[in-house]
N, C-alpha and C. Protein backbone atom coordinates (compact mmCIF):
# COMPACT_ATOMS: atom_id res chain seq x y z
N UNK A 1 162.78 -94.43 131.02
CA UNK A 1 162.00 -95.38 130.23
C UNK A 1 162.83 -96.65 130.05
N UNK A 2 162.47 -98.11 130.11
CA UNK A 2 163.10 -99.09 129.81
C UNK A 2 163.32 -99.16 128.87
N UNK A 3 164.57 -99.95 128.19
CA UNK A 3 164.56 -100.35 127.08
C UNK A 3 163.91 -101.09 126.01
N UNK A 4 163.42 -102.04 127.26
CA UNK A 4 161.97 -102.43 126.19
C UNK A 4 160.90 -101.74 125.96
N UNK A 5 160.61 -100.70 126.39
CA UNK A 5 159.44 -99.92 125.86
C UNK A 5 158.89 -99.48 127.03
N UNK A 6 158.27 -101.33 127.63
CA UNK A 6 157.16 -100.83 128.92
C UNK A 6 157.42 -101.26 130.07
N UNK A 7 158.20 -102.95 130.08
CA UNK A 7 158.08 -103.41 131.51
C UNK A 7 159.46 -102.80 132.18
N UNK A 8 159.30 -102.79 133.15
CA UNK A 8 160.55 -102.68 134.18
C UNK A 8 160.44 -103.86 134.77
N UNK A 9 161.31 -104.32 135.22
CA UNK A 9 161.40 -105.55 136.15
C UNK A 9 161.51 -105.69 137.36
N UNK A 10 161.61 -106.42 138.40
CA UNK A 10 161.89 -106.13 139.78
C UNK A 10 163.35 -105.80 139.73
N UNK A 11 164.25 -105.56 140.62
CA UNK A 11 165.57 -105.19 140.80
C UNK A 11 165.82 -106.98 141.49
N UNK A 12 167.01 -107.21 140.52
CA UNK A 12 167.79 -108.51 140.89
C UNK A 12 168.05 -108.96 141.97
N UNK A 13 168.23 -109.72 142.45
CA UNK A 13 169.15 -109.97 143.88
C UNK A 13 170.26 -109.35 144.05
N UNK A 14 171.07 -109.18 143.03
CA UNK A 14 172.60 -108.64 142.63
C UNK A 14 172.54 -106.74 143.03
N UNK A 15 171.50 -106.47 142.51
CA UNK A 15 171.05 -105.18 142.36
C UNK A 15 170.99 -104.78 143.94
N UNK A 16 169.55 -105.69 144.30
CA UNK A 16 169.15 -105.07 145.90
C UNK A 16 170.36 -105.18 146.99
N UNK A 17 171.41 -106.25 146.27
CA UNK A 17 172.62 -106.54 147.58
C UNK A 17 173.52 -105.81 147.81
N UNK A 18 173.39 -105.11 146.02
CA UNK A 18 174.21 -103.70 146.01
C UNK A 18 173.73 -102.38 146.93
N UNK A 19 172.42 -102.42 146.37
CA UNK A 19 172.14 -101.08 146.72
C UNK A 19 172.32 -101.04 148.65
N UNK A 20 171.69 -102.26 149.03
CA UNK A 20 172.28 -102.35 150.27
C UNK A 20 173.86 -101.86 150.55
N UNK A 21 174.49 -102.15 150.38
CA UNK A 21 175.94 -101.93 150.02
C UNK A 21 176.07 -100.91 149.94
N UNK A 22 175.77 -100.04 149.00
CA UNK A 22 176.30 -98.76 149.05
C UNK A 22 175.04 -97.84 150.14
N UNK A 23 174.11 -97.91 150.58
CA UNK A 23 173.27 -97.70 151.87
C UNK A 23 174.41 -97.94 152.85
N UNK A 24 175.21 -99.20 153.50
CA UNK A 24 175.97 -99.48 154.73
C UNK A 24 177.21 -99.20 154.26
N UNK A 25 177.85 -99.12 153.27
CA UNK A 25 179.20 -98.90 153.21
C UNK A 25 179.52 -97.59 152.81
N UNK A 26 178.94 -97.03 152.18
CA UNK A 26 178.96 -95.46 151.35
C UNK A 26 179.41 -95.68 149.95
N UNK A 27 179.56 -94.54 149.65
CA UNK A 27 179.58 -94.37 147.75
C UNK A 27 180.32 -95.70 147.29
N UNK A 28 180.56 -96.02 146.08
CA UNK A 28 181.71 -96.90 145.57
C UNK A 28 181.74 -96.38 144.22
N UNK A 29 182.94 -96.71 143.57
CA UNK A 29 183.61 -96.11 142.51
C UNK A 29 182.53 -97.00 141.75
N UNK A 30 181.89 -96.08 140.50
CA UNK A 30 181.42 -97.04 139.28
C UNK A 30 181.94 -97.95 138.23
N UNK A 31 183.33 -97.73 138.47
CA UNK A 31 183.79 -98.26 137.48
C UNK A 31 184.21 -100.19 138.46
N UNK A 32 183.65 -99.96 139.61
CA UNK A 32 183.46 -101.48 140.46
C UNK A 32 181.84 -102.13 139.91
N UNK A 33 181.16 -101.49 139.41
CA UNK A 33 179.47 -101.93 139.46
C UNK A 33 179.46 -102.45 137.99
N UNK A 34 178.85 -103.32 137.41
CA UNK A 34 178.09 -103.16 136.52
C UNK A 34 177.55 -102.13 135.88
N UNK A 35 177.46 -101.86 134.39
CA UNK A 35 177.40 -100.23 133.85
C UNK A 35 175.73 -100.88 133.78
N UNK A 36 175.43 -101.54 133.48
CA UNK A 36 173.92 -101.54 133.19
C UNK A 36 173.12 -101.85 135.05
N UNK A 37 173.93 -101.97 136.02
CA UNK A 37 173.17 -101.85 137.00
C UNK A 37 173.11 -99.97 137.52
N UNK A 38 174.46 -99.58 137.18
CA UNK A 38 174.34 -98.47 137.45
C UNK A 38 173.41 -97.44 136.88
N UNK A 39 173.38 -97.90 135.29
CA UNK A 39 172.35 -97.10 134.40
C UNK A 39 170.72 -97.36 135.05
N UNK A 40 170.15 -98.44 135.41
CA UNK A 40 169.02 -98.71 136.31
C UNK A 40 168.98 -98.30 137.14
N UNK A 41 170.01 -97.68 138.39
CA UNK A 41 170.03 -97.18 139.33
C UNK A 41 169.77 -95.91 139.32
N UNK A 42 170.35 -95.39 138.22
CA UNK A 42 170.72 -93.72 138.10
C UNK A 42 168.95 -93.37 136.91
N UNK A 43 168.71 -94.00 136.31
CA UNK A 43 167.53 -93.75 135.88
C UNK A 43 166.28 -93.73 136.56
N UNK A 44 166.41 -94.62 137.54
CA UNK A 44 165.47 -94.91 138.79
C UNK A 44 165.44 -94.13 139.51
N UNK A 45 166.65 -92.89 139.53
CA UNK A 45 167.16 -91.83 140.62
C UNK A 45 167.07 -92.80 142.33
N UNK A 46 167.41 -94.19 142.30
CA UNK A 46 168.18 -94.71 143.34
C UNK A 46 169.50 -94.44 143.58
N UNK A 47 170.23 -93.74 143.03
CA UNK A 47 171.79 -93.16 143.04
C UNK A 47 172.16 -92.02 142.58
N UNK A 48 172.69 -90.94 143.33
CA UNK A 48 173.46 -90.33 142.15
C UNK A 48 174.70 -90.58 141.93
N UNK A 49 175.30 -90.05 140.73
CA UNK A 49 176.50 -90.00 140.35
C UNK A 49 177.39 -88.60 141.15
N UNK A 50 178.14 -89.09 141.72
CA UNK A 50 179.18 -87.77 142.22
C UNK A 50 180.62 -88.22 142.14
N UNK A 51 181.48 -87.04 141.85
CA UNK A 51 183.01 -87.22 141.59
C UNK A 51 183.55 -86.58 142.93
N UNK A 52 183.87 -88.34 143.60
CA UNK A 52 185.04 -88.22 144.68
C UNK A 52 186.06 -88.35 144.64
N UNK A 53 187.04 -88.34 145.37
CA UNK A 53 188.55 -88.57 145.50
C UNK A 53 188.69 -90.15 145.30
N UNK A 54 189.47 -90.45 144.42
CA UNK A 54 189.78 -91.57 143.94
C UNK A 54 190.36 -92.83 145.12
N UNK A 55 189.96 -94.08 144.86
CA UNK A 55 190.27 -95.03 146.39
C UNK A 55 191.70 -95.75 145.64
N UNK A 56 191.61 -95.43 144.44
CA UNK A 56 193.28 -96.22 143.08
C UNK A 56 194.91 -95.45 143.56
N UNK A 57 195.81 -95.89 143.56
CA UNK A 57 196.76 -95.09 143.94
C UNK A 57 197.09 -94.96 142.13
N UNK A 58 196.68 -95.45 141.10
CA UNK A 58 196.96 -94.98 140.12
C UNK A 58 196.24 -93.52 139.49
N UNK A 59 195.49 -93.16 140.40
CA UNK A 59 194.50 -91.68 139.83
C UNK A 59 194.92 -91.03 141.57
N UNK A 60 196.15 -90.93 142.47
CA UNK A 60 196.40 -90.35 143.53
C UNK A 60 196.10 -89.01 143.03
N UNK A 61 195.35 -88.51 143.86
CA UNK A 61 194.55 -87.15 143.96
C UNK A 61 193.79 -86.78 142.92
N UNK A 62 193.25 -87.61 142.13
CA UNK A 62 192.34 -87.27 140.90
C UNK A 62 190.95 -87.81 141.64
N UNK A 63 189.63 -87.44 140.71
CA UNK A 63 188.80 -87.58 141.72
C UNK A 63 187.82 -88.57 140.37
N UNK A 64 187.24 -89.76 140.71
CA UNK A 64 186.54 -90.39 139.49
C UNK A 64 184.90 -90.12 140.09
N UNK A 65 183.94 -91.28 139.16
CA UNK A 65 182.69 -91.01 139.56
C UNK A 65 182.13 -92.88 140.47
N UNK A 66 181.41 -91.66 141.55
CA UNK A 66 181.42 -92.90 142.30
C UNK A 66 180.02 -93.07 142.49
N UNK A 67 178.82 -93.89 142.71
CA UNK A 67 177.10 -93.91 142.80
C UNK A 67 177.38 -94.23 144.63
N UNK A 68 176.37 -92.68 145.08
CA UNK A 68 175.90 -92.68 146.21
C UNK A 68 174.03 -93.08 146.29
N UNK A 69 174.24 -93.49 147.38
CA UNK A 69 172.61 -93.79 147.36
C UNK A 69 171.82 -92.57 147.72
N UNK A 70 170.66 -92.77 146.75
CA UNK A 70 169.95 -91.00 147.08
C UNK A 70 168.80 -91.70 148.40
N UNK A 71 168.16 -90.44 148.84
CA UNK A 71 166.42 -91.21 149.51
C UNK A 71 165.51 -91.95 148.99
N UNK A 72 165.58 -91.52 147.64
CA UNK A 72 164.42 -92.88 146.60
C UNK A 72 165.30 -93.94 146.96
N UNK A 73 166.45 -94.11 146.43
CA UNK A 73 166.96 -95.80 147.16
C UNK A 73 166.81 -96.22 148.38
N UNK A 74 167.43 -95.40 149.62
CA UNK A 74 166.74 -96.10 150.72
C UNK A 74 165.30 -96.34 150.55
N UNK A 75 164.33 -95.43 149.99
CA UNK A 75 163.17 -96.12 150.33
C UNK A 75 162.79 -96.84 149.58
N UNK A 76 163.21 -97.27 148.70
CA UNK A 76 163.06 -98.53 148.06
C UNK A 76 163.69 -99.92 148.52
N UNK A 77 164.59 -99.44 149.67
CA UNK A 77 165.18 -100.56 150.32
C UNK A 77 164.17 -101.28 151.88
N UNK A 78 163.44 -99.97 151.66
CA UNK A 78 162.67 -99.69 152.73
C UNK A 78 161.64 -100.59 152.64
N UNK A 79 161.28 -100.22 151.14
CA UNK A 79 159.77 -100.88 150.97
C UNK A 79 160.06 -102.07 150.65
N UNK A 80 161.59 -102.92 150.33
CA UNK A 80 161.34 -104.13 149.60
C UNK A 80 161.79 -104.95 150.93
N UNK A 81 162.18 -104.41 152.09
CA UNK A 81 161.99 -105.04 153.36
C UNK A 81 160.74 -105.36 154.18
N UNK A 82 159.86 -104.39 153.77
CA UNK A 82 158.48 -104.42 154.38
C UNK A 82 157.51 -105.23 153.93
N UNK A 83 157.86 -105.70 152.40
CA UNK A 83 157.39 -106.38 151.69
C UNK A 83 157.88 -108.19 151.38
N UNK A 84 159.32 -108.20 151.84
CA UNK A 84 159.78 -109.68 151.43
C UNK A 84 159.27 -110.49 152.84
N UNK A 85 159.06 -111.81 152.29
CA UNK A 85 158.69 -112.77 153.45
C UNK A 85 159.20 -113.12 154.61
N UNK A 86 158.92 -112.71 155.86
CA UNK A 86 159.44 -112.69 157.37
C UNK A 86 159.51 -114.45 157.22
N UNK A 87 160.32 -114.82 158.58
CA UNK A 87 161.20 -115.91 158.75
C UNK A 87 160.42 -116.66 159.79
N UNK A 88 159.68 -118.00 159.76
CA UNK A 88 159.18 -118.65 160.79
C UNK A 88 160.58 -119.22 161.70
């Protein structure tokens, strides 16, 4: 549920460039994202949360939480390609 009650909004530019991002690059540590993009992501079930092996040499062999993209995100990446305006 949003915080405002009812609307949801479209996903930002910031948002969709991410989610791209973690689609072509793989997981990334959350503590790199925005906590309120991640909370939209993970409520949206466009991500889950999973604890990988840390990329910090200050947590060497500890494992933090990193947002992978689930299938609702690709296809939401899916649909907002099918949908944005092609290029004359």
């Amino acid at each position: 549920m949003p915080l405002n009650g009812t609307n949801i909004h479209p996903l930002s530019a910031h948002a969709v460039k991410l989610l791209r991002a973690l689609r072509d690059e793989g997981p990334r540590p959350t503590q790199r994202i925005n906590p309120g993009v991640v909370r939209r992501f993970a409520d949206e079930h466009l991500v889950e949360l999973v604890e990988l092996p840390s990329p910090y040499f200050i947590h060497a062999g500890g494992k933090i939480t990193h947002a992978r993209i689930t299938e609702a995100g690709i296809a939401r990446l899916d649909e907002l390609d099918a949908t944005a305006p092609k290029p004359r």
